[in-house]
PDB file of N, CA and C in Angstrom:
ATOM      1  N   UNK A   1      21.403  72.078  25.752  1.00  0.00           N
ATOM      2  CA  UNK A   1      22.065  70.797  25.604  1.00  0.00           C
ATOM      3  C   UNK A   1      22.027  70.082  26.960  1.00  0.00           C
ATOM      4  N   UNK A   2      21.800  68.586  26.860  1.00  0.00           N
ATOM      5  CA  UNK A   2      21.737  68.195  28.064  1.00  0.00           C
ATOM      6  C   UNK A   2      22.760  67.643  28.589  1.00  0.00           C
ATOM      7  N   UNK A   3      22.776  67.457  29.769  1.00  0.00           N
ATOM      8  CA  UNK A   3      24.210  67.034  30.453  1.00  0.00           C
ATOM      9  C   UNK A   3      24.536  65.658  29.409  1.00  0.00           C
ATOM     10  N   UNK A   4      23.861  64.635  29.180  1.00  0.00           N
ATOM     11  CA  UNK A   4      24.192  63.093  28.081  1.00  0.00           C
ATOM     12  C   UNK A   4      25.070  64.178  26.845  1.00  0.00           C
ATOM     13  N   UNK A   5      24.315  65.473  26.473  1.00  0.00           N
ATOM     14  CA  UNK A   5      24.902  65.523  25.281  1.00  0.00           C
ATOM     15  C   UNK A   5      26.407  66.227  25.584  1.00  0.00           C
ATOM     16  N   UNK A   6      26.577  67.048  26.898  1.00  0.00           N
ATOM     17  CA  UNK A   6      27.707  67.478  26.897  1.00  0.00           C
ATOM     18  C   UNK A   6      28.695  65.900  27.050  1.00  0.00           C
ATOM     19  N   UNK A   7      28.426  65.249  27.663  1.00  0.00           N
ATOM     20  CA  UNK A   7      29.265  64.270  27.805  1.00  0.00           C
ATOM     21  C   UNK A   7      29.705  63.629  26.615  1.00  0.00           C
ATOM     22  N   UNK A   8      28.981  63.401  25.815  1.00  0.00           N
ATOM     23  CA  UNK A   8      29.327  62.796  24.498  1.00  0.00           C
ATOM     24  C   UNK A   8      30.052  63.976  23.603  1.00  0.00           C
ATOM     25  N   UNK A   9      29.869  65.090  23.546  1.00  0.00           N
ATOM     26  CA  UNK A   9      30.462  66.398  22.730  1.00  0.00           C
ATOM     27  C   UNK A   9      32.091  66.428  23.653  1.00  0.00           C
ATOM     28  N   UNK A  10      32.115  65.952  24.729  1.00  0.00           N
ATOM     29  CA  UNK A  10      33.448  66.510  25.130  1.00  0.00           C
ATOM     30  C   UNK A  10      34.504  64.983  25.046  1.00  0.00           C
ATOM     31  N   UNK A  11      33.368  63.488  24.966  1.00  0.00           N
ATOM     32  CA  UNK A  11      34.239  62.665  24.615  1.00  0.00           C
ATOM     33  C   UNK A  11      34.701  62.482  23.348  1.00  0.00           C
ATOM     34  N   UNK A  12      33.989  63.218  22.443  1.00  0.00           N
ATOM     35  CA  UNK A  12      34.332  63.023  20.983  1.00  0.00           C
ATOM     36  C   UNK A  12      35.472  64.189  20.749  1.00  0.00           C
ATOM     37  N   UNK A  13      35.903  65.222  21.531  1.00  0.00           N
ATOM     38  CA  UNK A  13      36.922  66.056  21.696  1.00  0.00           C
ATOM     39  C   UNK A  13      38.126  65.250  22.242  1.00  0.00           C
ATOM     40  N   UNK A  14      38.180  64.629  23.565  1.00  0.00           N
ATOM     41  CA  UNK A  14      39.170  63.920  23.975  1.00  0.00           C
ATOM     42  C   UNK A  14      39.545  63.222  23.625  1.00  0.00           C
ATOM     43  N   UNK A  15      38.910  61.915  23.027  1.00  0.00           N
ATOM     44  CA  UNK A  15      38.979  61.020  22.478  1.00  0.00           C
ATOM     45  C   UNK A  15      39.965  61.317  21.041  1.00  0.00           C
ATOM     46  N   UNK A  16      39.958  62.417  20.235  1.00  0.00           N
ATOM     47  CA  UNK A  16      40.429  62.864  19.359  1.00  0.00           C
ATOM     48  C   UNK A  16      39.538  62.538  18.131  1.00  0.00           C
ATOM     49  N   UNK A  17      38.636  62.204  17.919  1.00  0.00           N
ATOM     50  CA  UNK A  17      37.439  62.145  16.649  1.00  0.00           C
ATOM     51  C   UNK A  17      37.108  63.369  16.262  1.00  0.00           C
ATOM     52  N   UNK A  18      37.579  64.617  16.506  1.00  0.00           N
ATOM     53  CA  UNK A  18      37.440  65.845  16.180  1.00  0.00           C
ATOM     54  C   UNK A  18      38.752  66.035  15.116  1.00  0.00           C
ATOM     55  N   UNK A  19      39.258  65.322  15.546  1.00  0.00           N
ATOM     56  CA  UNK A  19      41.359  66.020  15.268  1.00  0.00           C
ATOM     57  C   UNK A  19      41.339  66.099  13.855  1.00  0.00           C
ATOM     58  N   UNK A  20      40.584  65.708  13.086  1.00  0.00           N
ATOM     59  CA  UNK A  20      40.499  65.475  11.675  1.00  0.00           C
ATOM     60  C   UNK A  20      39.382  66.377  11.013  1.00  0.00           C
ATOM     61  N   UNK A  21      38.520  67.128  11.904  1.00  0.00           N
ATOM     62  CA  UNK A  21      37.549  67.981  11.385  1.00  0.00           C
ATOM     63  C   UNK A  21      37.557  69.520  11.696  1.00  0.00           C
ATOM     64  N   UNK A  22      37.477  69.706  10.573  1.00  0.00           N
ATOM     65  CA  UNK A  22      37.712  71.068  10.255  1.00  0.00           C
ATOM     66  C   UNK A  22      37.229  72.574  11.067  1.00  0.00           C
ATOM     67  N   UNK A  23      38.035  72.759  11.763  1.00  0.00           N
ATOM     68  CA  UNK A  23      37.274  74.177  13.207  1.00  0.00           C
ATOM     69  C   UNK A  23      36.129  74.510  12.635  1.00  0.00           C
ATOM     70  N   UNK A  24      35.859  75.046  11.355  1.00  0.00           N
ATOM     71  CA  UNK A  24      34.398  75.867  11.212  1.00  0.00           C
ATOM     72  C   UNK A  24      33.357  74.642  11.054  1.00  0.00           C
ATOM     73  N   UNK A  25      34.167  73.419  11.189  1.00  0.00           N
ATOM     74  CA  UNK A  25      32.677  72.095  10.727  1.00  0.00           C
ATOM     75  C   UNK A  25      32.930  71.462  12.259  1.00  0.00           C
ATOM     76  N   UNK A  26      33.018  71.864  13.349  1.00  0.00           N
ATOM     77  CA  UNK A  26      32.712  71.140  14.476  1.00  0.00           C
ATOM     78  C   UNK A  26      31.648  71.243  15.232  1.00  0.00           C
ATOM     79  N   UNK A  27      30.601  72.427  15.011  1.00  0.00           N
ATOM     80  CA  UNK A  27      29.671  72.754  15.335  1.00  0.00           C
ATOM     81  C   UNK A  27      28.595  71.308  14.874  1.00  0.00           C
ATOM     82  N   UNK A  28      28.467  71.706  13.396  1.00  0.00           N
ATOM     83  CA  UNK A  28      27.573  70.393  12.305  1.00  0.00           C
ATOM     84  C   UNK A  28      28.087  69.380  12.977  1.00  0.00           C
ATOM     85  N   UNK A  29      29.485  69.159  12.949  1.00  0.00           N
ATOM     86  CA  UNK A  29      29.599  67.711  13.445  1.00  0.00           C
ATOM     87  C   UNK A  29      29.028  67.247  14.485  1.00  0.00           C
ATOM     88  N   UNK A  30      28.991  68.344  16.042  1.00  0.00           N
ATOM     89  CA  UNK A  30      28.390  67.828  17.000  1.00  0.00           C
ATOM     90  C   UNK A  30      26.946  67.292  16.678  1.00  0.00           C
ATOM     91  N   UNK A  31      26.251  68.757  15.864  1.00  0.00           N
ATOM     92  CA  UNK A  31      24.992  68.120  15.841  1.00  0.00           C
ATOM     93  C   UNK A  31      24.588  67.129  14.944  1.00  0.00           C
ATOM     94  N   UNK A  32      25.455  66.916  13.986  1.00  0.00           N
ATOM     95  CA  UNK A  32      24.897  65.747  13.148  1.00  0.00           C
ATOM     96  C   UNK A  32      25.295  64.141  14.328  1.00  0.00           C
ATOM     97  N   UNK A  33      26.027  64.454  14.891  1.00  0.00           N
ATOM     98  CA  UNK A  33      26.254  63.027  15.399  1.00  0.00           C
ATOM     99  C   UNK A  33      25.075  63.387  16.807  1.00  0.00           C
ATOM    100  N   UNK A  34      24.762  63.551  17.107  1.00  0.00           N
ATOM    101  CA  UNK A  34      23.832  64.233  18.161  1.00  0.00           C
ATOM    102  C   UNK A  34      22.334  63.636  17.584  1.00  0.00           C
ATOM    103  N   UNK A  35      22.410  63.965  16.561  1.00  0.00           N
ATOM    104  CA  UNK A  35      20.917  63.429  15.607  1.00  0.00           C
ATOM    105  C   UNK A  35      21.153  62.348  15.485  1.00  0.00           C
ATOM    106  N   UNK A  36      22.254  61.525  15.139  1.00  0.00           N
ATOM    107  CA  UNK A  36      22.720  59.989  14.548  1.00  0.00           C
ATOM    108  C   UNK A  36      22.355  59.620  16.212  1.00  0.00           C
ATOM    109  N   UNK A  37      22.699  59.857  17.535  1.00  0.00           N
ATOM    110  CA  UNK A  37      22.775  59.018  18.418  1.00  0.00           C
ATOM    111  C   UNK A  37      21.480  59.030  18.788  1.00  0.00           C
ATOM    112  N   UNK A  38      20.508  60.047  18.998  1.00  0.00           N
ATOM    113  CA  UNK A  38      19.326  60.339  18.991  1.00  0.00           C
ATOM    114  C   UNK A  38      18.025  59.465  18.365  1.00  0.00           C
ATOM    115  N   UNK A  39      18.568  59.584  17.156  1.00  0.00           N
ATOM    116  CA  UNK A  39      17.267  58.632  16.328  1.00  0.00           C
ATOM    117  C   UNK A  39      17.874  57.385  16.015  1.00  0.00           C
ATOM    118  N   UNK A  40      19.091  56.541  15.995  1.00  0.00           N
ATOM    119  CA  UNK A  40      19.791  55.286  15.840  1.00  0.00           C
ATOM    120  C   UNK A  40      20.112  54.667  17.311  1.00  0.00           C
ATOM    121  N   UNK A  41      20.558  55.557  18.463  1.00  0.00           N
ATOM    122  CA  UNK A  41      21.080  54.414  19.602  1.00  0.00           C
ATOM    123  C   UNK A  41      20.381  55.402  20.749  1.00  0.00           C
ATOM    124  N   UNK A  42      19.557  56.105  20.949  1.00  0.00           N
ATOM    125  CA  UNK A  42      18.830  56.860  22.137  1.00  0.00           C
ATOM    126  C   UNK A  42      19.331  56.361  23.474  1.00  0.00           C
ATOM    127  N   UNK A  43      19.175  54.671  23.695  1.00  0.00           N
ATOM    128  CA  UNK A  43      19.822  54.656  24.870  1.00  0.00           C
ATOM    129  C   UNK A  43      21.173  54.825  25.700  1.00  0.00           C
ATOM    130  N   UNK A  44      21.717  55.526  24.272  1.00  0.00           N
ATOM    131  CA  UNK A  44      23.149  55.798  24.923  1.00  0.00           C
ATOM    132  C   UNK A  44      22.753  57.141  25.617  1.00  0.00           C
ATOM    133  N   UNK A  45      22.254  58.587  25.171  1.00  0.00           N
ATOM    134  CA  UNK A  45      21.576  59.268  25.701  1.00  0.00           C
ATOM    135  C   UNK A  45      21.223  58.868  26.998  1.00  0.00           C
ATOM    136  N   UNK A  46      20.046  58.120  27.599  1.00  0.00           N
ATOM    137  CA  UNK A  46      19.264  57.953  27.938  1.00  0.00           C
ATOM    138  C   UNK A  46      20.336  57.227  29.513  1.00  0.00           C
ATOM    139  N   UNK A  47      20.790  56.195  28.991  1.00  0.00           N
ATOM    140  CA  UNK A  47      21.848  55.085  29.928  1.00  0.00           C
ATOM    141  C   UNK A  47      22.771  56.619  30.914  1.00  0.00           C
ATOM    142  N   UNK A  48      23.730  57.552  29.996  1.00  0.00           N
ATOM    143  CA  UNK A  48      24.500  58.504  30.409  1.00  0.00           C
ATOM    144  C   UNK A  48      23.328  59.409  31.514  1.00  0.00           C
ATOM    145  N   UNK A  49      22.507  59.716  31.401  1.00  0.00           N
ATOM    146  CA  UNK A  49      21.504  60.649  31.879  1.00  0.00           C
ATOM    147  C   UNK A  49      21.214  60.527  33.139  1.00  0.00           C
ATOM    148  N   UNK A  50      20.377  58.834  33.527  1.00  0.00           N
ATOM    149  CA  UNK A  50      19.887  58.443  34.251  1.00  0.00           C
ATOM    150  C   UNK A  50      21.112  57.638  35.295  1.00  0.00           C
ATOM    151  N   UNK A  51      22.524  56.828  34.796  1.00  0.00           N
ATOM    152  CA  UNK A  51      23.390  56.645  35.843  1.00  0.00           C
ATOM    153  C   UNK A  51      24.378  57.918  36.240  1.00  0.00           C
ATOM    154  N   UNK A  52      24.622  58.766  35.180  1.00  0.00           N
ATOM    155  CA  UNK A  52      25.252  59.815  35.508  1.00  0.00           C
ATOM    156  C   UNK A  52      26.799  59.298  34.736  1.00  0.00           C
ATOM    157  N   UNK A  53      26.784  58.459  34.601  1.00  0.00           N
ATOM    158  CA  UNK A  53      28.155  57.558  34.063  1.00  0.00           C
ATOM    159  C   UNK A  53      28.315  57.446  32.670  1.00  0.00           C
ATOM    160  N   UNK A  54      29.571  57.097  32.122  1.00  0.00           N
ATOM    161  CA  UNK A  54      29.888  56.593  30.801  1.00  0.00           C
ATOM    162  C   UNK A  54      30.536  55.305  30.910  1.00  0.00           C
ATOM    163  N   UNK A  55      29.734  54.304  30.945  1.00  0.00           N
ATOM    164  CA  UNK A  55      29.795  52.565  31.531  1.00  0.00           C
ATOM    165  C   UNK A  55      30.480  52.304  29.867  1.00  0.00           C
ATOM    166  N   UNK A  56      31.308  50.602  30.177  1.00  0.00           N
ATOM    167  CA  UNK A  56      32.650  50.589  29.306  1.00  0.00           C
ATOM    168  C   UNK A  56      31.370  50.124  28.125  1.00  0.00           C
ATOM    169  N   UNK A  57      30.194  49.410  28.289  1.00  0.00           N
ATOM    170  CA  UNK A  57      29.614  49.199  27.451  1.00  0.00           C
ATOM    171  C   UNK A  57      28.700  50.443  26.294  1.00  0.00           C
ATOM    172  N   UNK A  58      28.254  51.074  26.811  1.00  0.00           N
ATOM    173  CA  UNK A  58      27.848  52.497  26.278  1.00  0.00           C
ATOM    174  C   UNK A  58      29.170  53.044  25.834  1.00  0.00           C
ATOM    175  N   UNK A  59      29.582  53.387  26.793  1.00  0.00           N
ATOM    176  CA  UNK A  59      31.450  54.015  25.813  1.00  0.00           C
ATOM    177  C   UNK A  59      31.629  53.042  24.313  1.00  0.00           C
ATOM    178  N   UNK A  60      31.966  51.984  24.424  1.00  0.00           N
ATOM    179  CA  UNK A  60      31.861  50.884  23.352  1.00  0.00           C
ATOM    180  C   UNK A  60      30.670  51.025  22.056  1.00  0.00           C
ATOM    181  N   UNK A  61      29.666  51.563  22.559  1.00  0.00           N
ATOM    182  CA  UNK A  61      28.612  51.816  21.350  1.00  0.00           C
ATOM    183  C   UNK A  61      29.130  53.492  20.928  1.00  0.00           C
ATOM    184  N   UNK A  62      29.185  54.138  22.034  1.00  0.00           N
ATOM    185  CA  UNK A  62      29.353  55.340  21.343  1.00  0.00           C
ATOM    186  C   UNK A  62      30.430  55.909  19.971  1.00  0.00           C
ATOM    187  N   UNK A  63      31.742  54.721  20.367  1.00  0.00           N
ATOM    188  CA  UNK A  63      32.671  54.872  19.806  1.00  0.00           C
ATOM    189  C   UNK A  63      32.191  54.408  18.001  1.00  0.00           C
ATOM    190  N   UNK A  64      31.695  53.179  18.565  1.00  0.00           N
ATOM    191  CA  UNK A  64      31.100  52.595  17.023  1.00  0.00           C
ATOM    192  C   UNK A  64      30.356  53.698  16.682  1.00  0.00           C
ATOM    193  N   UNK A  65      29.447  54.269  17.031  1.00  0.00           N
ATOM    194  CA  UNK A  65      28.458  55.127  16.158  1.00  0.00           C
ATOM    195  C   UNK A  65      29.025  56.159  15.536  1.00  0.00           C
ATOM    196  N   UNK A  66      30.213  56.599  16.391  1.00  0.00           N
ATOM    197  CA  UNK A  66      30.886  57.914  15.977  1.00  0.00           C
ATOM    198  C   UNK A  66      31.375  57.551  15.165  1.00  0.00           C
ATOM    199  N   UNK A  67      32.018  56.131  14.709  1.00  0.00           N
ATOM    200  CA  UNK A  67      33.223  55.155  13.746  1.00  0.00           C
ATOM    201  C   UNK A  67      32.919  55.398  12.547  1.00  0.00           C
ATOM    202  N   UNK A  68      31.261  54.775  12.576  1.00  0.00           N
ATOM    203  CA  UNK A  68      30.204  54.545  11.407  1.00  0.00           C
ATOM    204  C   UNK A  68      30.038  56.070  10.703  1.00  0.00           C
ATOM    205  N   UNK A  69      29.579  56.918  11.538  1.00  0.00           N
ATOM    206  CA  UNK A  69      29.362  58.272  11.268  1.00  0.00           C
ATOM    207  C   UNK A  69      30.243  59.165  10.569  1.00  0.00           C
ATOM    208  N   UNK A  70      31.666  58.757  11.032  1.00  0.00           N
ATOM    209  CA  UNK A  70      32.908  59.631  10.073  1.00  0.00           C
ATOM    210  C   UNK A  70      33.291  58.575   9.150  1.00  0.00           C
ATOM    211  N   UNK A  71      32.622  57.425   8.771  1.00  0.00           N
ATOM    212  CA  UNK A  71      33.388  56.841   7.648  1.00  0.00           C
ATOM    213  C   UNK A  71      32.266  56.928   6.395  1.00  0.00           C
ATOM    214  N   UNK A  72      31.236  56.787   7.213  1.00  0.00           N
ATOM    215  CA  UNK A  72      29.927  57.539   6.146  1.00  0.00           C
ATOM    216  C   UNK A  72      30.169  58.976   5.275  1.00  0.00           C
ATOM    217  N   UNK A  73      31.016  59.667   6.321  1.00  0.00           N
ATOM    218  CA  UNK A  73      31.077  61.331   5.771  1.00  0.00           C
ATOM    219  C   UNK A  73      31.965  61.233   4.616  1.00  0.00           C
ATOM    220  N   UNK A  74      33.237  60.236   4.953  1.00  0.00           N
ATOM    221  CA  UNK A  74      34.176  60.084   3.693  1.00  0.00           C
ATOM    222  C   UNK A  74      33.891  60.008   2.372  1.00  0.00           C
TER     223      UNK A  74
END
């Protein structure tokens, strides 16, 4: 896992977007949203990697994707 993805796996913990998913489904969850940011918004990946940062604008997409992603699962 790369450092972009730990960053995004531990903001979706803090943030509390986990708090609602089930201990044995947090694994899938990482990686399904991992695949969603991957093949839908890469440069959030990509932005985290190369400044080393989570800038308010990237934070702002990430949140949406994760938004989109657990209301899809519903």
């Amino acid at each position: 896992m790369t450092v972009a993805e730990q960053v995004i796996s531990v903001f979706t913990g803090v943030r509390g977007y986990l708090d609602d998913v089930e201990l044995t489904e947090i694994k899938k969850f990482e990686h399904e949203i991992l695949e969603k940011i991957k093949n839908e918004k890469n440069e959030i990946l990509s932005t985290i990697q190369t400044t080393g940062k989570l800038e308010k604008e990237v934070e702002d997409s990430l949140i949406q994707i994760i938004q989109e992603y657990k209301k899809a699962k519903k």
